[in-house]
Protein backbone atom coordinates (compact mmCIF):
# COMPACT_ATOMS: atom_id res chain seq x y z
CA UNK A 1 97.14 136.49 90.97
CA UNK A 2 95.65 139.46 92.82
CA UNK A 3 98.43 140.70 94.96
CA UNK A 4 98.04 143.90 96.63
CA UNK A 5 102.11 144.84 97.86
CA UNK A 6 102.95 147.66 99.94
CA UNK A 7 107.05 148.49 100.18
CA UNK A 8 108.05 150.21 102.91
CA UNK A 9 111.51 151.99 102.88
CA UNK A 10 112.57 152.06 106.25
CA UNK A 11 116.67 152.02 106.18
CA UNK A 12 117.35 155.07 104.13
CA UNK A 13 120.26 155.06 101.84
CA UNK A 14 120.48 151.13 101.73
CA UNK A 15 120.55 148.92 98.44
CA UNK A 16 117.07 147.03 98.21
CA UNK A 17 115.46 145.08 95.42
CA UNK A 18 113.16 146.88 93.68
CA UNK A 19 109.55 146.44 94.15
CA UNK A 20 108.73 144.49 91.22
CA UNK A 21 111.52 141.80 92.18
CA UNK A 22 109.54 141.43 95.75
CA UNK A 23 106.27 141.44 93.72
CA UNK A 24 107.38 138.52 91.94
CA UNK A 25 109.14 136.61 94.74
CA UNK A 26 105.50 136.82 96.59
CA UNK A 27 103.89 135.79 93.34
CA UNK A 28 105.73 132.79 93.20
CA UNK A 29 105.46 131.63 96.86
CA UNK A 30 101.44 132.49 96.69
CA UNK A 31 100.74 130.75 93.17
CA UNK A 32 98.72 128.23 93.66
CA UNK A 33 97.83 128.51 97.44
CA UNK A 34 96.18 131.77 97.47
CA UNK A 35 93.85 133.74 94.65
CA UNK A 36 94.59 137.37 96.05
CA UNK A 37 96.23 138.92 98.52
CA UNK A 38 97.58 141.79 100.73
CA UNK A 39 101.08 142.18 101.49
CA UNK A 40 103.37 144.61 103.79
CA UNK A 41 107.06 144.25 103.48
CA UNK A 42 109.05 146.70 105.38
CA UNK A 43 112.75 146.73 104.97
CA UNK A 44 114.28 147.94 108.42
CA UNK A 45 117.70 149.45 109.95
CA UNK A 46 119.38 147.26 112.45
CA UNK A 47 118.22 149.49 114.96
CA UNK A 48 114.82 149.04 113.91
CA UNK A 49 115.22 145.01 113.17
CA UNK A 50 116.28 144.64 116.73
CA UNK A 51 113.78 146.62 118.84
CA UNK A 52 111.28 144.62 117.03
CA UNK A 53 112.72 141.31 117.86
CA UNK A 54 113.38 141.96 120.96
CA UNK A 55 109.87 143.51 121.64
CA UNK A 56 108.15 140.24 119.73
CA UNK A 57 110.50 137.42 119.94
CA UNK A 58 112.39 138.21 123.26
CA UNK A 59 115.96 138.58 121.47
CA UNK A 60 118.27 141.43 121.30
CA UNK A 61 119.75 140.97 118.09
CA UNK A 62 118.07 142.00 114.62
CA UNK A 63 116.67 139.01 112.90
CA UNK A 64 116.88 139.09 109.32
CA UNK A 65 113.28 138.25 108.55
CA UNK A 66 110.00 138.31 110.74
CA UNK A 67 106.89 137.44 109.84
CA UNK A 68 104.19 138.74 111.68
CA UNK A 69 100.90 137.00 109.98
CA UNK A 70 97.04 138.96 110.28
CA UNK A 71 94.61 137.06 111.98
CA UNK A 72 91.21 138.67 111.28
CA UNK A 73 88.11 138.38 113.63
CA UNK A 74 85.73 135.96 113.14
CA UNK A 75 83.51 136.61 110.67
CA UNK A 76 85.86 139.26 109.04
CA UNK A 77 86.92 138.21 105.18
CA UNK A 78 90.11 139.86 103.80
CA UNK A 79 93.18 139.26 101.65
CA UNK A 80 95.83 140.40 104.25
CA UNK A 81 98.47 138.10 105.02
CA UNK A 82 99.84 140.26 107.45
CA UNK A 83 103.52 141.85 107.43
CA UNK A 84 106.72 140.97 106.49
CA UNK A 85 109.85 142.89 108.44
CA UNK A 86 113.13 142.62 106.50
CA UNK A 87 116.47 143.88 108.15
CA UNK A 88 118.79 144.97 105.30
CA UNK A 89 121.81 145.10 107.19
CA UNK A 90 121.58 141.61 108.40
CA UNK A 91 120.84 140.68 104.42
CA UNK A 92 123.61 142.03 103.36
CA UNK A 93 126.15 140.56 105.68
CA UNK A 94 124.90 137.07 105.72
CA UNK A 95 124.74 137.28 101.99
CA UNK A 96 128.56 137.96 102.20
CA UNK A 97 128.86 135.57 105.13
CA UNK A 98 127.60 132.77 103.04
CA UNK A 99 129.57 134.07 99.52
CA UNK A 100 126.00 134.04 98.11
CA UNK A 101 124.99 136.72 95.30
CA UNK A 102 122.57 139.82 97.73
CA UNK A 103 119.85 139.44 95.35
CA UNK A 104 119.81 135.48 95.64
CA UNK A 105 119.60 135.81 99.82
CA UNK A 106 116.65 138.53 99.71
CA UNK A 107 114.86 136.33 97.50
CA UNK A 108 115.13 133.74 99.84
CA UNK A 109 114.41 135.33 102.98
CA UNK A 110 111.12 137.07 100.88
CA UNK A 111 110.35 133.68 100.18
CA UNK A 112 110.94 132.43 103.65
CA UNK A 113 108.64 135.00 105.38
CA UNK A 114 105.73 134.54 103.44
CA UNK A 115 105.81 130.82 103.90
CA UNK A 116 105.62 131.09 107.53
CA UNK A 117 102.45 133.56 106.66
CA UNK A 118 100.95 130.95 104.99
CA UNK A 119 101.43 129.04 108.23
CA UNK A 120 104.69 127.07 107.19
CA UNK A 121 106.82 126.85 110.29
CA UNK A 122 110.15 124.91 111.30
CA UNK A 123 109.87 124.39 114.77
CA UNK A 124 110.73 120.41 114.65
CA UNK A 125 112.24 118.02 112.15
CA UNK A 126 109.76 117.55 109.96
CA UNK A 127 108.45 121.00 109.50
CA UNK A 128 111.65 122.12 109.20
CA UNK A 129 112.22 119.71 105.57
CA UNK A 130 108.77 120.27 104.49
CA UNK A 131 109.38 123.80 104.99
CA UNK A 132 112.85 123.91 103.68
CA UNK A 133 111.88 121.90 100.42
CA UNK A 134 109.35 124.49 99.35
CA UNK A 135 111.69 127.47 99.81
CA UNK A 136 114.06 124.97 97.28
CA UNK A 137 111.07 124.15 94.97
CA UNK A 138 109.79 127.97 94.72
CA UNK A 139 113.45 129.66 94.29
CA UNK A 140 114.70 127.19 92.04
CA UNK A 141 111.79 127.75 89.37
CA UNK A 142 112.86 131.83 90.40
CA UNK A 143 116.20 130.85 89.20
CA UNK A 144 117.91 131.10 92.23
CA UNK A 145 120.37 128.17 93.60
CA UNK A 146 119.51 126.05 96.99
CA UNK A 147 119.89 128.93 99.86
CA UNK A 148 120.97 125.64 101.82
CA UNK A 149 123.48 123.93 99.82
CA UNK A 150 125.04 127.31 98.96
CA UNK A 151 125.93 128.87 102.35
CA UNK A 152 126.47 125.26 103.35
CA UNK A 153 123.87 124.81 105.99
CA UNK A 154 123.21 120.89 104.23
């Protein structure tokens, strides 16, 4: 797998996976589907998390993940996926929200984004399961637990 990963450190002095735990969260979601790639993932403030989803998805609250996808001209080949936008504060308290382990919810959320890169979205029923099983299927062979039986959203 050819994945080209920039991190960007946005919310200074805040616990974060390392890069090589995002690198292999991506890995995992792309194997099979894609040969190569190009990745951003910024990890944001609050302050920084909301501004952008209020500027992009009309809402003035940080989200914990957006995924804003690369759509190249015609006629343009390229790896990029696009970028990933993670709010760390918003991690961290949903991951003690749900009594779920930090490293277990930023997996998920990685692995969450870059599905709905890859054009995986959950905006009715059956996109949502589809959708939903995948992020199961990809963080179970990860290691991690069901992100949906765990905070109890099943």
């Amino acid at each position: 797998m050819g994945l080209i990963l920039e991190l960007q450190r946005a919310a200074p002095g805040v616990d974060i996976p390392e890069e090589k735990e995002f690198r292999r969260w991506a890995e995992a979601v792309l194997s099979g589907r894609r040969q190569s790639a190009e990745l951003v993932i910024r990890v944001v403030d609050e302050e920084e998390g909301r501004e952008l989803n209020r500027r992009y998805r009309g809402r003035d609250s940080a989200a914990n993940v957006l995924s804003f996808p690369f759509e190249p001209p015609a006629m343009v080949e390229t790896g990029l996926l696009g970028d990933l936008v993670i709010c760390a504060p918003v991690v961290a308290r949903e991951a003690r929200e749900q009594a779920k382990p930090s490293v277990a919810h930023w997996a998920h959320l990685t692995v969450h984004g870059l599905l709905h890169l890859l054009g995986f979205d959950h905006l009715n029923e059956q996109e949502a399961v589809e959708m939903e099983k995948l992020e199961v299927i990809i963080l179970e062979e990860l290691g991690f637990p069901d992100p949906y039986l765990v905070s109890g959203n099943r």
